[in-house]
Protein backbone atom coordinates (compact mmCIF):
# COMPACT_ATOMS: atom_id res chain seq x y z
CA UNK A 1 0.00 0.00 0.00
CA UNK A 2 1.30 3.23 -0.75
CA UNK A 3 0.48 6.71 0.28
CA UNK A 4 0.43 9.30 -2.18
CA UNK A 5 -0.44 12.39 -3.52
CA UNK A 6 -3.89 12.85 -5.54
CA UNK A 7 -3.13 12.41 -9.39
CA UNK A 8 -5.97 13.68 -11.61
CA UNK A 9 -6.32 10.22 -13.22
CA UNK A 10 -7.96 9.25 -9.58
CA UNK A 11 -11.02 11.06 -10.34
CA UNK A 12 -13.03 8.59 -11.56
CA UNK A 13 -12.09 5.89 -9.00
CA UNK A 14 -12.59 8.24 -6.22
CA UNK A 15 -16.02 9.23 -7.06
CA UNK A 16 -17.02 5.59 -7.53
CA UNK A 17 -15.21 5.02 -3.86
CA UNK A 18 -17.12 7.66 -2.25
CA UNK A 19 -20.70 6.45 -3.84
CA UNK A 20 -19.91 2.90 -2.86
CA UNK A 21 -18.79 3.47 0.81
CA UNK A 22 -21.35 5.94 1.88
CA UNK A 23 -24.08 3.38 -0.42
CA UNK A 24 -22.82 0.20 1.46
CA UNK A 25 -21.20 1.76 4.84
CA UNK A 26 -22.78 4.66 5.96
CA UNK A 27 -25.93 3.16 5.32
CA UNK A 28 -25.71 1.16 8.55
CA UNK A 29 -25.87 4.25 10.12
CA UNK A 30 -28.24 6.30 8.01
CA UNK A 31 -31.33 5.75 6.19
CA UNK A 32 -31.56 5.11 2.88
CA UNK A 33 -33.21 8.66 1.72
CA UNK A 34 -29.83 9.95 3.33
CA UNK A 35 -27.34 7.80 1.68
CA UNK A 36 -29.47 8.75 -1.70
CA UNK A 37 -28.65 12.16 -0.33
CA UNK A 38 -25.29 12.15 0.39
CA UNK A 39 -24.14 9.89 -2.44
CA UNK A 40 -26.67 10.93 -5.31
CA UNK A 41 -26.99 8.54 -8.13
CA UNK A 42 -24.84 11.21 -10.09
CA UNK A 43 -21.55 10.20 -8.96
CA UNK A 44 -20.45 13.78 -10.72
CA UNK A 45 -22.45 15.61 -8.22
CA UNK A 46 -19.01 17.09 -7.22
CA UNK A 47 -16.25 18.27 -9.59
CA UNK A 48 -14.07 15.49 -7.75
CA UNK A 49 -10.68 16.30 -10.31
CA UNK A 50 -10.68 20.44 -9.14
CA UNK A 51 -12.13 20.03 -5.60
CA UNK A 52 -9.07 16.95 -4.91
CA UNK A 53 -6.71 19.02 -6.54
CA UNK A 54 -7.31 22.29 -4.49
CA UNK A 55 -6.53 20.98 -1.51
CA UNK A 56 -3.48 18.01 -0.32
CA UNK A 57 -6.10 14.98 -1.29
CA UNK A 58 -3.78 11.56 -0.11
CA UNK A 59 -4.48 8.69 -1.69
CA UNK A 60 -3.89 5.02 -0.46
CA UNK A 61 -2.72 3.05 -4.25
CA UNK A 62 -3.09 -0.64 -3.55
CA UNK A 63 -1.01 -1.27 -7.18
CA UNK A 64 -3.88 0.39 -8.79
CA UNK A 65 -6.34 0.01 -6.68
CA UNK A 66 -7.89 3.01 -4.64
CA UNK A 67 -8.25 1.77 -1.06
CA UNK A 68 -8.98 4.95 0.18
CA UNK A 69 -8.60 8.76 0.21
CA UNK A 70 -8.80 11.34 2.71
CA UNK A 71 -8.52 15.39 1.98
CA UNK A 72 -6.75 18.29 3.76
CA UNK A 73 -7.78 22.30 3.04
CA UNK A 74 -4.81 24.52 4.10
CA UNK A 75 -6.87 25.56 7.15
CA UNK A 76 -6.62 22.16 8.23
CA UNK A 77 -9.94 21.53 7.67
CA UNK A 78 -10.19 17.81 6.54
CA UNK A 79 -13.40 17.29 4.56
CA UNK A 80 -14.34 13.91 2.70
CA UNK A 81 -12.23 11.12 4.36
CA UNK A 82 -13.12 7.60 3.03
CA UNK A 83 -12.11 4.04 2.57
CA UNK A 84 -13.00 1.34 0.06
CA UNK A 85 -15.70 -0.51 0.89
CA UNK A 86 -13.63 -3.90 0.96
CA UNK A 87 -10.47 -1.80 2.90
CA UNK A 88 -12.32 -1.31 6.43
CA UNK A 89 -11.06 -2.16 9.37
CA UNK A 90 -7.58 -2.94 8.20
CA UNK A 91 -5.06 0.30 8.66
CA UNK A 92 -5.97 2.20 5.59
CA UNK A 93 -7.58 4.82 7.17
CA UNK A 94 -4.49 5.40 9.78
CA UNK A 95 -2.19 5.71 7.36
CA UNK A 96 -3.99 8.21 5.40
CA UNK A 97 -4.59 10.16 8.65
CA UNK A 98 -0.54 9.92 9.44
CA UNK A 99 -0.24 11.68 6.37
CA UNK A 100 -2.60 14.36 6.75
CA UNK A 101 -1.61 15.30 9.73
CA UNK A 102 2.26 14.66 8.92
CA UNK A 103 1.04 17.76 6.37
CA UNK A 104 -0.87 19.70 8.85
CA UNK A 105 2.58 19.73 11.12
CA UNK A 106 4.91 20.86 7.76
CA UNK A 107 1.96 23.54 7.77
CA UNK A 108 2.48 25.19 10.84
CA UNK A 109 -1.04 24.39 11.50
CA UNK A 110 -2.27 24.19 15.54
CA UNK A 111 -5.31 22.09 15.01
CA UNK A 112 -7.71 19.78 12.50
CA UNK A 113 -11.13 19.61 12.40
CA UNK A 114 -13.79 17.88 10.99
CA UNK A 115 -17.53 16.97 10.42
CA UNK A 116 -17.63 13.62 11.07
CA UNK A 117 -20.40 11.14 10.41
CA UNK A 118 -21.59 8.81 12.77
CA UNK A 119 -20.12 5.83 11.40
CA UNK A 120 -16.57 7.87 11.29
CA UNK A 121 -16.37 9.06 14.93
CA UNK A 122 -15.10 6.56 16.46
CA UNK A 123 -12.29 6.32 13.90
CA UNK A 124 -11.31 10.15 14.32
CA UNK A 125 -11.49 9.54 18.74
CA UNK A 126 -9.22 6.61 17.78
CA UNK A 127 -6.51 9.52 15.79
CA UNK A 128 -7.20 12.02 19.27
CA UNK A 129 -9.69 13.95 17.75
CA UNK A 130 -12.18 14.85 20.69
CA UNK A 131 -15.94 15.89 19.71
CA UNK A 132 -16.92 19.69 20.05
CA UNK A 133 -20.16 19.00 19.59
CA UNK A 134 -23.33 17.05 17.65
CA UNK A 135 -25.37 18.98 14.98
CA UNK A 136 -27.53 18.51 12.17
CA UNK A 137 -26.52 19.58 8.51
CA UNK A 138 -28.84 19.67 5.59
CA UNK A 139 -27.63 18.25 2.26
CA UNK A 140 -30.04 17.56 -0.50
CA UNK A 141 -33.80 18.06 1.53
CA UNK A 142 -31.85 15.41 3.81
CA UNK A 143 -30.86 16.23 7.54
CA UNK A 144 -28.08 14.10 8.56
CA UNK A 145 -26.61 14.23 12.52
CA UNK A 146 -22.68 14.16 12.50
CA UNK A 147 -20.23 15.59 14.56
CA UNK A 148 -18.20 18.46 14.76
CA UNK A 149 -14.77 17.11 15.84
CA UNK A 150 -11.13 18.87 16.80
CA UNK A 151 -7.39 17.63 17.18
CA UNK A 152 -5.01 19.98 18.62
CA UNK A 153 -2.05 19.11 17.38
């Protein structure tokens, strides 16, 4: 497994990740008419080449094979974090954090936060990210609960 960089060629394969993780993962968590919501059936609901290029997107390359990505804004802000359906549970996730926040220190930066879903949060206590608080967001006529989460670093 290596950690790497976002390369524009990923688009494709990280849109698919996305839809299939929060389709077959977060739907433990949330109801369907969420996960419809979150992960439209329009994969190209999001410009995924510009918005992972605009910011230090890492990707974890199993010899072609996206296992998961994770993606830091220069305020260290991390916003979609997300491993391959078939990669749970098995360090992929870690090692993409390691490198985010290996970023955030080269930075300068004092903290990371994110919103974190339900079925993330207890990965992001695991890295020493501590909740601030739960809220509700609204995406697509959907309201979702997740949770607003901070590492000082």
């Amino acid at each position: 497994m290596k950690i790497r960089l976002f390369e524009k060629k990923d688009a494709e394969k990280i849109a698919q990740l996305f839809y299939e993780t929060v389709r077959e993962i977060n739907i433990h968590d949330y109801s369907k008419a969420q996960v419809q919501a979150w992960a439209p059936d329009n994969i190209h609901f999001r410009d995924w080449e510009n918005r992972c290029s605009d910011r230090f997107t890492y990707v974890a390359d199993d010899k072609g094979v996206i296992a998961g990505f994770g993606e830091l804004e220069p305020n260290g802000h991390i916003d979609c974090f997300y491993c391959h359906k078939n990669y749970q549970r098995c360090g992929v996730g870690s090692q993409i954090y390691q490198a985010i926040e290996a970023k955030a220190l080269e930075l300068g930066l004092k903290h990371l936060r994110t919103e974190a879903s339900i079925t993330a949060k207890a990965f992001f206590q695991r890295m020493g990210f501590s909740v601030v608080k739960e809220q509700e967001v609204s995406c697509r006529g959907e309201v979702f609960i997740n949770y607003l989460m901070q590492k000082t670093l």
